[in-house]
Structure formats: structure tokens, C-alpha cells
Protein backbone atom coordinates (compact mmCIF):
# COMPACT_ATOMS: atom_id res chain seq x y z
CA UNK A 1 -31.06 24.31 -48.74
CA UNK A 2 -31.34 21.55 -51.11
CA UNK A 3 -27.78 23.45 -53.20
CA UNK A 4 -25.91 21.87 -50.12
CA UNK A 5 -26.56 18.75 -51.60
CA UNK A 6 -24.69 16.90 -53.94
CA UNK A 7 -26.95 14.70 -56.55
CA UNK A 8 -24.74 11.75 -55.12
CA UNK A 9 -26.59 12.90 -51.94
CA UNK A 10 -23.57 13.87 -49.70
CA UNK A 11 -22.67 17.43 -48.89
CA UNK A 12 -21.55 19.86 -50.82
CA UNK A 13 -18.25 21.04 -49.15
CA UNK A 14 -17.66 24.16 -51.40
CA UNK A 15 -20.69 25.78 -49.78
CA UNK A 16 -20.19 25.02 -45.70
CA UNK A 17 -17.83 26.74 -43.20
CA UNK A 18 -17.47 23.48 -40.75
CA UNK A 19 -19.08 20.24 -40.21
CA UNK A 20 -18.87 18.03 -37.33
CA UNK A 21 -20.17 14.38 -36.96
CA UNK A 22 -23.10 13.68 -33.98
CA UNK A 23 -23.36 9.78 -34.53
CA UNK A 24 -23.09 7.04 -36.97
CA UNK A 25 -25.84 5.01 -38.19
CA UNK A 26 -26.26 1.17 -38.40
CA UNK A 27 -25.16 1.93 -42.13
CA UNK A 28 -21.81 3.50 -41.21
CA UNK A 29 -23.46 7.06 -42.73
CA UNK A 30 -22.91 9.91 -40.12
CA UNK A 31 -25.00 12.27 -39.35
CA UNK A 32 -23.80 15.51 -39.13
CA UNK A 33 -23.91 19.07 -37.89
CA UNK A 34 -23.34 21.80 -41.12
CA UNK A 35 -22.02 25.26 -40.32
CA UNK A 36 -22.77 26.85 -43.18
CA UNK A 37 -21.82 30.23 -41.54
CA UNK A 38 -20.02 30.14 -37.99
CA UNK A 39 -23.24 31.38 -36.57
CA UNK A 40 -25.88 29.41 -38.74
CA UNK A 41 -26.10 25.93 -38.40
CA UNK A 42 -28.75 22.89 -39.81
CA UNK A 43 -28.42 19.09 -39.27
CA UNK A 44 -27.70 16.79 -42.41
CA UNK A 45 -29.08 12.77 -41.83
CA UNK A 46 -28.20 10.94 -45.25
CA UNK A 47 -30.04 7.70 -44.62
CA UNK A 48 -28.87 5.81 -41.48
CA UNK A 49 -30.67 2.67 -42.06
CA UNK A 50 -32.38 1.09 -45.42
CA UNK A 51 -35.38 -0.25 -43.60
CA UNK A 52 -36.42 3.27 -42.67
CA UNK A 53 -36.40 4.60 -46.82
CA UNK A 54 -38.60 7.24 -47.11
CA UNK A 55 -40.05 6.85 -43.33
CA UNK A 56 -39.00 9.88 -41.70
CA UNK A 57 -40.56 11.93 -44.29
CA UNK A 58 -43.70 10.03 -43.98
CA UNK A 59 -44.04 10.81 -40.92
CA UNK A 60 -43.61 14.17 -40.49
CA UNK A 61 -45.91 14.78 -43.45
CA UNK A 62 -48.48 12.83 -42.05
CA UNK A 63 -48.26 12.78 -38.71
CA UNK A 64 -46.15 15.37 -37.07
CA UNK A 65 -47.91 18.34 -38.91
CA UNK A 66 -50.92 15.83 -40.54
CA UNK A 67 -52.23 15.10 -36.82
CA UNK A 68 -51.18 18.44 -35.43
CA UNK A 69 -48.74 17.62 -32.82
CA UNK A 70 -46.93 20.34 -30.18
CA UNK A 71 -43.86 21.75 -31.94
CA UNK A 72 -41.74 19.47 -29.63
CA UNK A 73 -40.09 17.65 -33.02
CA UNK A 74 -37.06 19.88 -34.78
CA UNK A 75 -38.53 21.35 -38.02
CA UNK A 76 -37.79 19.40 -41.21
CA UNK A 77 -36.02 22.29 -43.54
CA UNK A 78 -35.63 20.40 -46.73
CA UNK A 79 -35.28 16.25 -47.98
CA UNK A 80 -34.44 14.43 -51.01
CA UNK A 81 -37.75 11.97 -50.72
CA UNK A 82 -37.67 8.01 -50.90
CA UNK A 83 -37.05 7.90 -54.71
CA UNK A 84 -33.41 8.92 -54.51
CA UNK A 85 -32.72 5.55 -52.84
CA UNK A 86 -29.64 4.98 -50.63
CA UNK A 87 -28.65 8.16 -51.51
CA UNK A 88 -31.62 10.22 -49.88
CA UNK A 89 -30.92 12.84 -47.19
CA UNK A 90 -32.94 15.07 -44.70
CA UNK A 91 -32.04 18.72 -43.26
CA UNK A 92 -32.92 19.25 -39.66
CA UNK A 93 -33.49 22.31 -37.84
CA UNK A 94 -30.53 22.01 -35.23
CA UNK A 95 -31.87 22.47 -31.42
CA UNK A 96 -28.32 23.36 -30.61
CA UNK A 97 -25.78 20.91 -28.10
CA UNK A 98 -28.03 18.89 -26.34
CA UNK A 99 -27.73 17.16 -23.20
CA UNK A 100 -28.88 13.62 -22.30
CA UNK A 101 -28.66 13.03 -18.68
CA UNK A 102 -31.70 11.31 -17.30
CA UNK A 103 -33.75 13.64 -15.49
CA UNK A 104 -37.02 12.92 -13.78
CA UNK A 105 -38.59 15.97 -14.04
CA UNK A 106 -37.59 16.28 -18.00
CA UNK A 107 -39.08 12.13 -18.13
CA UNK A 108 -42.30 13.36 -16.15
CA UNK A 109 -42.89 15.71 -19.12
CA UNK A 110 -42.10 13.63 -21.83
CA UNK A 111 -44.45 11.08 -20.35
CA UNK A 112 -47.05 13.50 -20.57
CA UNK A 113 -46.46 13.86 -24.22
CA UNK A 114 -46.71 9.97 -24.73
CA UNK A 115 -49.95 9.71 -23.46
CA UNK A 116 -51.40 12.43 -25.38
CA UNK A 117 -50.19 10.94 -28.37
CA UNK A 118 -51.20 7.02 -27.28
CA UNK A 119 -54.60 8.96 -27.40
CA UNK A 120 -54.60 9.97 -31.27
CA UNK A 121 -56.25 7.53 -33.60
CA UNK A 122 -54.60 5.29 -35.73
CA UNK A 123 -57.13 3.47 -37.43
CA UNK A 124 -56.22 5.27 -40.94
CA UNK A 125 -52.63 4.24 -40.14
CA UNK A 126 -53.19 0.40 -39.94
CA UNK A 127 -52.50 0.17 -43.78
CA UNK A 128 -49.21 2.08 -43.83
CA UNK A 129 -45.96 0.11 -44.05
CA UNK A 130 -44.80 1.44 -40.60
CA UNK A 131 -41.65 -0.41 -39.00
CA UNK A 132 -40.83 -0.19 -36.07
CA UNK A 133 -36.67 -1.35 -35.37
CA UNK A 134 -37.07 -4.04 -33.01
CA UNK A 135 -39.34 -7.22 -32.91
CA UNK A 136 -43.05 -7.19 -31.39
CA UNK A 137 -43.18 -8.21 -27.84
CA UNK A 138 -44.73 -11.39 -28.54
CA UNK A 139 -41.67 -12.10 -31.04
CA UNK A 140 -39.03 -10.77 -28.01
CA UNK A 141 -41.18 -13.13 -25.29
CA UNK A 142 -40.99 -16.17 -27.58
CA UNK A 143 -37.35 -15.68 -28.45
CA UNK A 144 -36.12 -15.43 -24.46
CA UNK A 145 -38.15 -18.04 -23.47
CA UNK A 146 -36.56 -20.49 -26.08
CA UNK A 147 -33.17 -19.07 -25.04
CA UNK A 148 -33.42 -19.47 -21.52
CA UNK A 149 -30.08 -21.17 -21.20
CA UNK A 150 -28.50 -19.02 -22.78
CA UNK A 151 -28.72 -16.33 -20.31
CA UNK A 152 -28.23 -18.35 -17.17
CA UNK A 153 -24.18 -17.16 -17.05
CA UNK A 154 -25.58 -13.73 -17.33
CA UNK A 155 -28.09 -14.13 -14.59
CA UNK A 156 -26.58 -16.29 -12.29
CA UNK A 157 -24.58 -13.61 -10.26
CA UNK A 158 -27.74 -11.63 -9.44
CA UNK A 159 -30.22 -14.74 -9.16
CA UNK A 160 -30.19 -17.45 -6.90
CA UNK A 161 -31.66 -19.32 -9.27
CA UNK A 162 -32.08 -17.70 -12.67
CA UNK A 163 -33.99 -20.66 -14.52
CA UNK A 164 -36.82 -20.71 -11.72
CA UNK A 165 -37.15 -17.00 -12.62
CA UNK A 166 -37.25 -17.52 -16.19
CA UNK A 167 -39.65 -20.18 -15.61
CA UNK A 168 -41.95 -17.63 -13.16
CA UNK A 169 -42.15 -15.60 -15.95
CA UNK A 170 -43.10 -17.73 -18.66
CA UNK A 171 -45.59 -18.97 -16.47
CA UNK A 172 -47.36 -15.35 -16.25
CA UNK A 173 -47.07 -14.86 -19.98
CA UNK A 174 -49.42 -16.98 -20.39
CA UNK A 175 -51.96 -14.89 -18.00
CA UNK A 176 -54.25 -12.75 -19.86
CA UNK A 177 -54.55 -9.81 -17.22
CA UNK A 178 -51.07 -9.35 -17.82
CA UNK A 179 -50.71 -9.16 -21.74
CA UNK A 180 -54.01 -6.98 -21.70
CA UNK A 181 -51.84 -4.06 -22.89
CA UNK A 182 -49.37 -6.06 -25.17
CA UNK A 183 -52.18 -5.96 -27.84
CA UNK A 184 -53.24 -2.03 -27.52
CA UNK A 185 -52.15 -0.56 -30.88
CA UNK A 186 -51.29 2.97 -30.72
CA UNK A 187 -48.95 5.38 -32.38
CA UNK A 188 -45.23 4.95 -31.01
CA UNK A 189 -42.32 7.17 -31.29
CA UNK A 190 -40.49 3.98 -31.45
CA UNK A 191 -37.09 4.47 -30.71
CA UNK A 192 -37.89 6.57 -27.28
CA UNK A 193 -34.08 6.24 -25.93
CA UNK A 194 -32.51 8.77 -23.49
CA UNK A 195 -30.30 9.99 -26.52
CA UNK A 196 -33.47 11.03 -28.55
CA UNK A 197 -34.94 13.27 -26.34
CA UNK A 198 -33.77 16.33 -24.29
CA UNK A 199 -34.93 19.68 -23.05
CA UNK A 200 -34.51 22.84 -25.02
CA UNK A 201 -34.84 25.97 -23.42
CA UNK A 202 -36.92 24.21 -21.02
CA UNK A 203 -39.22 22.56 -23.52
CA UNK A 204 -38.51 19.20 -23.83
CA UNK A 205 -38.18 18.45 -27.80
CA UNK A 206 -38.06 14.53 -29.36
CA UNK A 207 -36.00 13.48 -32.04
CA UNK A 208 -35.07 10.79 -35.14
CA UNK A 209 -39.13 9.86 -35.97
CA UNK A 210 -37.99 7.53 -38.22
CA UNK A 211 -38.95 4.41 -36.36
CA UNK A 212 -42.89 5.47 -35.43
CA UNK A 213 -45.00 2.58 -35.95
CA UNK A 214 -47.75 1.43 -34.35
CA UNK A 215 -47.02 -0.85 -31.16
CA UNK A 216 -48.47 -1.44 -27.43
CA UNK A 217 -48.94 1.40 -24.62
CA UNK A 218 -45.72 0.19 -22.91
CA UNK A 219 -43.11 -0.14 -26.03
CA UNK A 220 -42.51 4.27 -25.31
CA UNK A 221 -42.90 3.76 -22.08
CA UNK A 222 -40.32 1.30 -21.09
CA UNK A 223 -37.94 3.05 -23.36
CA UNK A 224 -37.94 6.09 -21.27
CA UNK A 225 -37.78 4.09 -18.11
CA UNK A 226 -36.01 0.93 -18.51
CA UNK A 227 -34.29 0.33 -22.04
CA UNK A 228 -30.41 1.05 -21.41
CA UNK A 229 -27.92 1.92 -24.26
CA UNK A 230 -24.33 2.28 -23.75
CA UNK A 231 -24.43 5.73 -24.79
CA UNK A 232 -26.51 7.34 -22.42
CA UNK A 233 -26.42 5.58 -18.92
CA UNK A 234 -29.00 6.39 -16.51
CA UNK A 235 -29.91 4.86 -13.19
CA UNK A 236 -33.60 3.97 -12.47
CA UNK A 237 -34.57 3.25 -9.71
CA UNK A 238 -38.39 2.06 -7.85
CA UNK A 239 -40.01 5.07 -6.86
CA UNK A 240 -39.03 7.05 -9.36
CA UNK A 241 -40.38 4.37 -11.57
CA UNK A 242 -43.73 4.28 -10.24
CA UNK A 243 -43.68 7.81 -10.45
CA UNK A 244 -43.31 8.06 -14.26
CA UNK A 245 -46.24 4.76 -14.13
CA UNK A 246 -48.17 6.93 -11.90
CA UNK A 247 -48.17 10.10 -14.16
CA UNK A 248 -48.83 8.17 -17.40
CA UNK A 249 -51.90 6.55 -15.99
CA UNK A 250 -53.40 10.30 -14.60
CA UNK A 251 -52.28 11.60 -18.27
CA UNK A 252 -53.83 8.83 -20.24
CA UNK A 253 -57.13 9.45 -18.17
CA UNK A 254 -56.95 12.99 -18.78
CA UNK A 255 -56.72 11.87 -22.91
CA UNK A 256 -59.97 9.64 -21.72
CA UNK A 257 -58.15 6.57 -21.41
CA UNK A 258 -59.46 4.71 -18.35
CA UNK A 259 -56.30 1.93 -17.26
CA UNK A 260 -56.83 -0.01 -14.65
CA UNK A 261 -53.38 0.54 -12.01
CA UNK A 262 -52.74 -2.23 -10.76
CA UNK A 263 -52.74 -4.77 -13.68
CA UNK A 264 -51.27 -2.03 -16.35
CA UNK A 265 -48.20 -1.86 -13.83
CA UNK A 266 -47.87 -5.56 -13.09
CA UNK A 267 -48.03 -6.02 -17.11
CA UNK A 268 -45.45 -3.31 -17.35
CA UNK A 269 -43.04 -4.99 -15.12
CA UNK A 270 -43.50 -8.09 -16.88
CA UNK A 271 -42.72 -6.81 -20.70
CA UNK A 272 -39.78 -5.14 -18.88
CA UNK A 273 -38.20 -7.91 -17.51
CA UNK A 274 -38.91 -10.18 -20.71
CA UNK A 275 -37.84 -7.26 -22.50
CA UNK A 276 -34.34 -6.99 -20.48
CA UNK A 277 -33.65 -10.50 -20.65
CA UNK A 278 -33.62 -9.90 -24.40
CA UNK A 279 -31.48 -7.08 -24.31
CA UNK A 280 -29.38 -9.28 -21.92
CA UNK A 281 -28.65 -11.70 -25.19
CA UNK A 282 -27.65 -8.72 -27.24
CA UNK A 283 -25.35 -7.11 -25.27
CA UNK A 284 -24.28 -10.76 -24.26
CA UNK A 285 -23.32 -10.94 -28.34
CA UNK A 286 -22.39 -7.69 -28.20
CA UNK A 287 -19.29 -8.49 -25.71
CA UNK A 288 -18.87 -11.73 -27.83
CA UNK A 289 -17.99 -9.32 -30.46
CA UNK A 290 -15.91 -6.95 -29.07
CA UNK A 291 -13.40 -9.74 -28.03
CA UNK A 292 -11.86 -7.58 -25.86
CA UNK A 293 -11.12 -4.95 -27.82
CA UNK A 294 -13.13 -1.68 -27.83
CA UNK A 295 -15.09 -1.00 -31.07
CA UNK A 296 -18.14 1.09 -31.94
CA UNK A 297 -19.03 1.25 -28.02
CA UNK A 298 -15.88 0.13 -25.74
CA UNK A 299 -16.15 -2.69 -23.34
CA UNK A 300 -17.07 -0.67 -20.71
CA UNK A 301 -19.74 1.41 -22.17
CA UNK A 302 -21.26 -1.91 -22.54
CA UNK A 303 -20.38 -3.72 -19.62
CA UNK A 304 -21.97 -0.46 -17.92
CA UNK A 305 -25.38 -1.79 -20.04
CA UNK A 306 -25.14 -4.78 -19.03
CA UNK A 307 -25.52 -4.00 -15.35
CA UNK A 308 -28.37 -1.05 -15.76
CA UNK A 309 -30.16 -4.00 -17.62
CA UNK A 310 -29.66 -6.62 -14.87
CA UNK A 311 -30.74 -3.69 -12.54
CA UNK A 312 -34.02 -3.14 -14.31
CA UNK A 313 -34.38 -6.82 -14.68
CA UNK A 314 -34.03 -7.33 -10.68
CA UNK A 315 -36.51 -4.42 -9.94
CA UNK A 316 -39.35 -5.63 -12.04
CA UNK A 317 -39.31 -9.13 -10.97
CA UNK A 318 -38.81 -8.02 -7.10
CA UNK A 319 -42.06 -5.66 -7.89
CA UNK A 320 -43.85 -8.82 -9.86
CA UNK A 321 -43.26 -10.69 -6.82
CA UNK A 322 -44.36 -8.40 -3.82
CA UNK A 323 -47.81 -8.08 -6.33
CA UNK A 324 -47.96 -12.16 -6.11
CA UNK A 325 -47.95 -12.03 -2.74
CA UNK A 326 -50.11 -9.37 -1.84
């Protein structure tokens, strides 16, 4: 595998049939699907994003195969490793055209699989340079709340009053039975978007490992629920949502992991809304960007983000309040 490589680290053309890009990384690199027969196919990932050198590898070394996990990753077939630099590269077993429309019965399963690993340990991992690529929560919370005006343009056509809101949920930051499960370390996929994950001849299979760190219980969790990303719309809505809550808590008991319902979900709907208000000041800048002119996502891809996030937002603060006044 590694002859398809050239020592510059991009492919080899004289020795593929076809290639065909699947997405561009933060880098501009694509990442790429190789025919190198019309019937035999792997994927090539040159690195997508400097802050992840060497991760990817890491991790499958170490944890994928080191901690035993299901075979529900795509098998690494050959890599450069970290010490070519910018110019490292990966070849990925390729599951084949995948398809990422939200499904709840394909979430119900992958939620299964988050709770079994939010059971491994992690202790031995604590030491290891793992990043994850977005901010902690307590960095997100502390960067919305000193941007509250900010999003009050945002808000203002889906709140009566979006600063009282923002204030409500400052306020319950600073409750303790709330941020419990901010401060539970355990090992995270990371980057849990609807776009990583799929089912595969009905076996649902997670991809791009690159970002596993070690965060809180709900970081995975809200990512399969509530994060949106203009590529792969979904619509959540409330029961289905307490249906995926519902099934993590009876799989994280069946790991041995007692949570307590009702203050796991209020905390959950809490880092959701903080954490959509956030992504409401991306996309905002996002938009800013675009200046009315499509680029890597067009206006309407994220436009279309903008209102699943206000969506989630309006949920978990309507289910926040209902629990204040039970």
C-alpha cells in the first residue's frame, strides 16, 4: 500500500485507476477515495489538520485495537507516522458510499456504543497529549456568557426576551447539580457529527478518530443529538431526544454506571443550550464571512444551521424550564 505514496506524501497517480474527493479538511487537503482497480478501492487522508499530527495513529494503536473495541471503526491499512510532518498520510479501509441521514434507530445504537466506551478506563490516558477540536465546556460557558450581546439579533426572533434567557442560564451554571457531569472525564470520540457515523450493512461503523480525547459524558452525546453542521441536517425533536437520554442512562447502568435521571438530563439540556448559543456565534461569523456569496458551505446550508441550532436551543431551555417548575 505504502508504493501509492509519493515521499512528498501525495498519491502516486501512475499506480491508481480513479480517484474521487469525499471532503476537504480545515487545511484545504482532500481526502480522497483511490480506485486502484475499478473494483478495489481504499481511502487516502493526507493530514487534514496540524493539531491532530500523529493522533489518528495514536489512537488506533492504542485504543481502537489497544482497549479492544467492536470492529465498528474502518481498518487502518497502512500510514506514514507523525515524523513525516505535514506531509503524513493514512490508508483507510473504504466502508463503501455511505449515507448520513439521521436515523433514530441507527442513533439508538450508536448510543449504545458510547456508553460502553464512557465505561473504559482512562486513567493511563491522562498523560497523553489528547486534543480534542473544540474548547472545554467550561471555556464554551465562559465565552457565551461574556458575549451575551452579541447574540441578542440572533435570538431575538425566537425569544421574547433573549437576555433574560441568557441570564436564566448563567444563573444555573453556577448550580452544582447541574455541572455534576461537566467534570466526568471519559474517553470521547470527539468529533461525534452525523457525517462521521453511518450504518454498514446494518452495523453501524464510526469514523475520523482523530479528535478522541478525554472530555465529559455529554460532549458524544450532544453531538449525536443536538450539534448541527451544514452538511448533514437533521431534525431533532423532544421525544426522540429523551429517547436517545433514556437509552444512554439504561446502557451506562448496564457498563455499571449508576446516573441519576433527572439531574444528568437537566445538566444535559443545560450544556446544550450553552453549547448552541456558542455555535450560534460561529455560524453568526460564519454568515459574516460569506458576505453573501456562497463559499465552502453556501448561505443556505448555513442559514439551514442556524435554525436546527435555534431549534435545539428552544427545546432545551423549554425542557430546563418545565423541570424548574415541577
Amino acid at each position: 500500500m505504502k508504493e501509492l505514496i509519493l515521499p512528498d506524501g501525495t498519491l502516486d497517480v501512475s499506480r491508481i485507476w480513479r480517484r474521487e474527493t469525499l471532503y476537504t479538511g480545515m487545511n484545504g487537503k482532500n481526502v480522497e477515495r483511490v480506485y486502484l482497480t475499478p473494483e478495489h478501492t481504499v481511502i487516502y487522508k493526507p493530514l487534514t489538520n496540524e493539531s491532530q499530527l500523529g493522533q489518528e495513529g495514536w489512537v488506533y494503536e492504542h485504543i481502537l485495537q489497544g482497549m479492544t473495541f467492536p470492529p465498528i471503526y474502518p481498518q487502518l491499512l497502512a500510514a506514514s507516522g507523525a515524523a513525516t510532518g505535514e506531509q503524513s498520510w493514512q490508508l483507510f479501509e473504504d466502508l463503501g458510499t455511505l449515507t448520513h441521514n439521521f436515523e433514530e434507530e441507527t442513533a439508538l445504537e450508536l448510543i449504545d456504543h458510547i456508553a460502553w466506551w464512557h465505561s473504559l478506563p482512562v486513567q493511563h490516558l491522562s498523560r497523553q497529549p489528547l486534543l480534542g477540536p473544540k474548547p472545554h465546556m467550561e471555556d464554551i460557558a465562559e465565552q457565551v456568557l461574556n458575549r451575551r450581546n452579541e447574540l441578542t439579533e440572533t435570538l431575538v426572533a425566537r425569544f421574547i426576551a433573549p437576555q433574560s434567557m441568557i441570564e436564566q442560564l448563567d444563573a444555573l451554571t453556577g448550580r452544582s447539580s447541574l455541572t455534576t457531569y461537566w467534570a466526568s472525564d471519559v474517553l470521547s470520540h470527539g468529533d461525534l457529527h452525523l457525517g462521521n457515523y453511518a450504518r454498514v450493512q446494518g452495523i453501524v461503523r464510526v469514523l475520523d478518530w482523530e479528535h478522541v480525547h478525554l472530555n465529559n459524558r455529554y460532549w458524544d452525546v450532544y453531538h449525536v443529538i443536538d450539534l448541527s453542521h451544514p452538511n448533514f441536517p437533521k431534525i431533532m425533536s423532544i421525544p426522540v431526544r429523551e429517547r436517545l437520554l433514556n437509552r444512554y442512562l439504561k446502557q451506562a447502568a448496564e457498563q455499571g454506571v449508576q446516573l441519576n435521571a433527572q439531574p444528568f438530563k437537566q445538566g444535559y439540556y443545560l450544556f446544550t443550550a450553552l453549547f448552541s448559543l456558542w455555535m450560534l456565534l460561529l455560524i453568526a461569523g460564519d454568515l459574516k464571512r460569506l458576505a453573501g456569496v456562497d463559499g465552502k458551505w453556501t448561505i443556505r446550508q448555513v442559514e439551514a444551521q442556524l435554525e436546527e441550532t435555534l431549534e435545539s436551543l428552544s427545546q432545551c431551555v423549554q425542557l430546563l424550564n418545565e423541570q424548574e417548575l415541577a
